[in-house]
Protein backbone atom coordinates (compact mmCIF):
# COMPACT_ATOMS: atom_id res chain seq x y z
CA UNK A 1 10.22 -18.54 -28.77
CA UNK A 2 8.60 -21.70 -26.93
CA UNK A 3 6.21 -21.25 -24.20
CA UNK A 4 8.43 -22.17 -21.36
CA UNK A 5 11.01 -19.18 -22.60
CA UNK A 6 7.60 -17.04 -22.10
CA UNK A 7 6.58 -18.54 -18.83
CA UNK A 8 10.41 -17.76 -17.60
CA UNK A 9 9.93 -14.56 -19.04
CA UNK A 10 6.66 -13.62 -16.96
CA UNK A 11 8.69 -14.86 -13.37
CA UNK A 12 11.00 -12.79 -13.91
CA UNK A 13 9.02 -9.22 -14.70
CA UNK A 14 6.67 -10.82 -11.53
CA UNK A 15 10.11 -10.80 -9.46
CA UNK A 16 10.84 -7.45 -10.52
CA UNK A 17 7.67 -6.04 -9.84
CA UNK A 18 7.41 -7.43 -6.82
CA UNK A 19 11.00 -5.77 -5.61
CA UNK A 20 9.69 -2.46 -6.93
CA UNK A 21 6.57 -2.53 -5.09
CA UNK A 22 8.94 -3.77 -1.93
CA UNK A 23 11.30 -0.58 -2.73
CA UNK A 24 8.40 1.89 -3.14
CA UNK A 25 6.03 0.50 -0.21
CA UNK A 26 9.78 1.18 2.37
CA UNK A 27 9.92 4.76 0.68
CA UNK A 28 6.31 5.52 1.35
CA UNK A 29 6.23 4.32 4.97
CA UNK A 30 9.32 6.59 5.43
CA UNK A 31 8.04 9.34 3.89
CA UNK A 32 4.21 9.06 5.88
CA UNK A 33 6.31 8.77 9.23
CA UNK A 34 8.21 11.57 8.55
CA UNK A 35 4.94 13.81 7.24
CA UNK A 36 3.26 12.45 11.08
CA UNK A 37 6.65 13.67 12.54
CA UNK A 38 6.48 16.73 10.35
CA UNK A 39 2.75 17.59 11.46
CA UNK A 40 2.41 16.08 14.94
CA UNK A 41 -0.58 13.95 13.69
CA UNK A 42 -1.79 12.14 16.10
CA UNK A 43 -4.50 9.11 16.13
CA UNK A 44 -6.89 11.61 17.24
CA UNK A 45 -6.38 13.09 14.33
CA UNK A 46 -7.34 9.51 12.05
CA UNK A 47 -9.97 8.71 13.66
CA UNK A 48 -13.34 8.96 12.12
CA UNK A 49 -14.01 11.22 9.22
CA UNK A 50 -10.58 11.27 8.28
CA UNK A 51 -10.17 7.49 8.98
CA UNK A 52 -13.14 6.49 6.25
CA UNK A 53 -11.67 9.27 3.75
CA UNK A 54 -8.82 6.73 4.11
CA UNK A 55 -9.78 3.66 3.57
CA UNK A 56 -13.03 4.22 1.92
CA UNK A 57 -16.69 4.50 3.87
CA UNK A 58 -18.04 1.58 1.98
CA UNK A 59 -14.34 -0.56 2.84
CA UNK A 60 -15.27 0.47 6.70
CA UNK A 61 -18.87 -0.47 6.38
CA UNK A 62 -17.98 -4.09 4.76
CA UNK A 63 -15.35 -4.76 7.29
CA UNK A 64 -17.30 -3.63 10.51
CA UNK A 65 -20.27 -6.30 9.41
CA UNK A 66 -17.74 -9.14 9.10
């Protein structure tokens, strides 16, 4: 096996991850909307606390001193 066999190799597994990560990211969004749905969250409800248990206090903290 030549290195261009093994460079063809890694595009393709890239490809496929990338259309599993597509297929996964569309079930997830479905699912969250539905949960919202489910629950009546509300953006009330993300703000805040809830909204740096999220994404992370430090990720907030970075992002609100760019």
């Amino acid at each position: 096996m030549d290195i261009s066999e093994i460079d063809k190799q890694i595009a393709e597994l890239q490809k496929k991850k990338e259309d599993a990560i597509k297929e996964n990211k569309k079930k997830a969004v479905v699912d969250v909307k539905k949960l919202i749905l489910d629950f009546k969250v509300t953006k009330g409800d993300l703000r805040g606390k809830a909204m740096k248990q999220l994404i992370g206090e430090n990720s907030l903290n970075s992002s609100l001193k760019n």
